[in-house]
Protein backbone atom coordinates (compact mmCIF):
# COMPACT_ATOMS: atom_id res chain seq x y z
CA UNK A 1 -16.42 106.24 51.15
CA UNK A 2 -16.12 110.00 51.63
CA UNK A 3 -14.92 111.14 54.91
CA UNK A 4 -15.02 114.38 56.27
CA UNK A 5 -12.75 114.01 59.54
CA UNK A 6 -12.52 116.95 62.51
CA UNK A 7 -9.71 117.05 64.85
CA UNK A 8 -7.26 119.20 67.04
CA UNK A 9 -5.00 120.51 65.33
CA UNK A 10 -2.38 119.21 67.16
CA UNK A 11 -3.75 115.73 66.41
CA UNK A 12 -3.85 115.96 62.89
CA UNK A 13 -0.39 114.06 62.15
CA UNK A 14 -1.78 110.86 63.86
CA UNK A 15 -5.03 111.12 61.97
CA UNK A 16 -3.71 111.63 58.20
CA UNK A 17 -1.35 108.20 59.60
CA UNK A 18 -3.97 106.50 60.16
CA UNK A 19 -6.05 107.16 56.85
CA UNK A 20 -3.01 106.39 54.79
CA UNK A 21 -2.84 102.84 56.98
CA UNK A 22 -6.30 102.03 55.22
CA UNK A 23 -5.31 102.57 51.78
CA UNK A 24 -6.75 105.84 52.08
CA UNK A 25 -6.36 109.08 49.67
CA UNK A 26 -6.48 113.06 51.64
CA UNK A 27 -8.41 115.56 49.40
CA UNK A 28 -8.27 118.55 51.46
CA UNK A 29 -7.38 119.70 54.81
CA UNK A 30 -8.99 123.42 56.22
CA UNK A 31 -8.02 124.96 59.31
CA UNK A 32 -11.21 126.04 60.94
CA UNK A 33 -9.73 128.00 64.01
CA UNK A 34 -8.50 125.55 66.37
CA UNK A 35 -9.21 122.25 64.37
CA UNK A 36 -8.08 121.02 61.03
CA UNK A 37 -11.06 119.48 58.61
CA UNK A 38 -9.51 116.73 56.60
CA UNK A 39 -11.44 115.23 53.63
CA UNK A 40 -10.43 112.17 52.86
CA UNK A 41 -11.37 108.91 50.21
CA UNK A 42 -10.99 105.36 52.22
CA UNK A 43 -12.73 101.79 51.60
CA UNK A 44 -15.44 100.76 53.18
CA UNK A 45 -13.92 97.38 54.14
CA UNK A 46 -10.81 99.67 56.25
CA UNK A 47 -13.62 101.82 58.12
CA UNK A 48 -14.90 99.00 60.46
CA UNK A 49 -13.97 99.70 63.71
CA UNK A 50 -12.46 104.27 62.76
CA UNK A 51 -14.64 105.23 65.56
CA UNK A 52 -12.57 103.73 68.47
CA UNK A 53 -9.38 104.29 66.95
CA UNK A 54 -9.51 107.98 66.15
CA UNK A 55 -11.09 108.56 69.15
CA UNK A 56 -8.29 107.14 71.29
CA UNK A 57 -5.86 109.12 68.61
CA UNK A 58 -7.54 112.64 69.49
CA UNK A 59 -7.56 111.58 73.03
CA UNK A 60 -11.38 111.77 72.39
CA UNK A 61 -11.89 115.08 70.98
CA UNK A 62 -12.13 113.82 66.89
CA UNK A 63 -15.37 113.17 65.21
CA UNK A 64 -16.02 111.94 61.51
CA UNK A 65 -18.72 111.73 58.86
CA UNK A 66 -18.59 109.38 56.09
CA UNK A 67 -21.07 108.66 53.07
CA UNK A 68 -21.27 106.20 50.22
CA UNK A 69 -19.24 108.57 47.05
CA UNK A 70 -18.43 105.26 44.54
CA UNK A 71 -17.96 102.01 43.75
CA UNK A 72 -13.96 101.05 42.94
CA UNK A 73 -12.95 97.67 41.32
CA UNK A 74 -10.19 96.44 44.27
CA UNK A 75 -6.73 95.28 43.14
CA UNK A 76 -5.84 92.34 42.45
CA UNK A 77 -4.42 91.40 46.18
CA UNK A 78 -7.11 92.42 47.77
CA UNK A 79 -9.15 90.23 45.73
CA UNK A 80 -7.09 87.77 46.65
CA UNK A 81 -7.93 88.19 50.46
CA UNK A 82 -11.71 87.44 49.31
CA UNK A 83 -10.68 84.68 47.23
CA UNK A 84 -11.95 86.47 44.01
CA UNK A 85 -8.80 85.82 42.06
């Protein structure tokens, strides 16, 4: 999924954290006055759930967008996990 994440500046450590935590890939980050746009690649499968957590990491000030960008064959131990291999 693409993600196109907005924060706080001051927040933006926490947030690139957490997309590396779900096996996630930064593109780009732009400052846009006070808050930093970070575009970032993450599975769909990790993304369950973003909404709490980056709220509570931007002490509710972060909002993202994501869309479908591609389909990825998964490793071999996450296939594992689904029993696939």
């Amino acid at each position: 999924m693409a993600l196109e994440i907005i924060t706080p500046a001051e927040h933006a450590g926490r947030v690139l954290g957490q997309i590396q935590q779900k096996r996630g890939r930064v593109e780009g980050l732009a400052g846009a006055s006070e808050n930093e746009v970070i575009h970032a690649q993450v599975p769909l499968s990790e993304m369950f759930g973003y909404m709490t957590e980056l709220r509570s990491a931007t002490k509710g000030m972060g909002s993202f967008t994501m869309q479908f960008d591609h389909f990825q064959v998964a490793n071999d131990e996450i296939q594992k996990g689904f029993g696939l291999v």
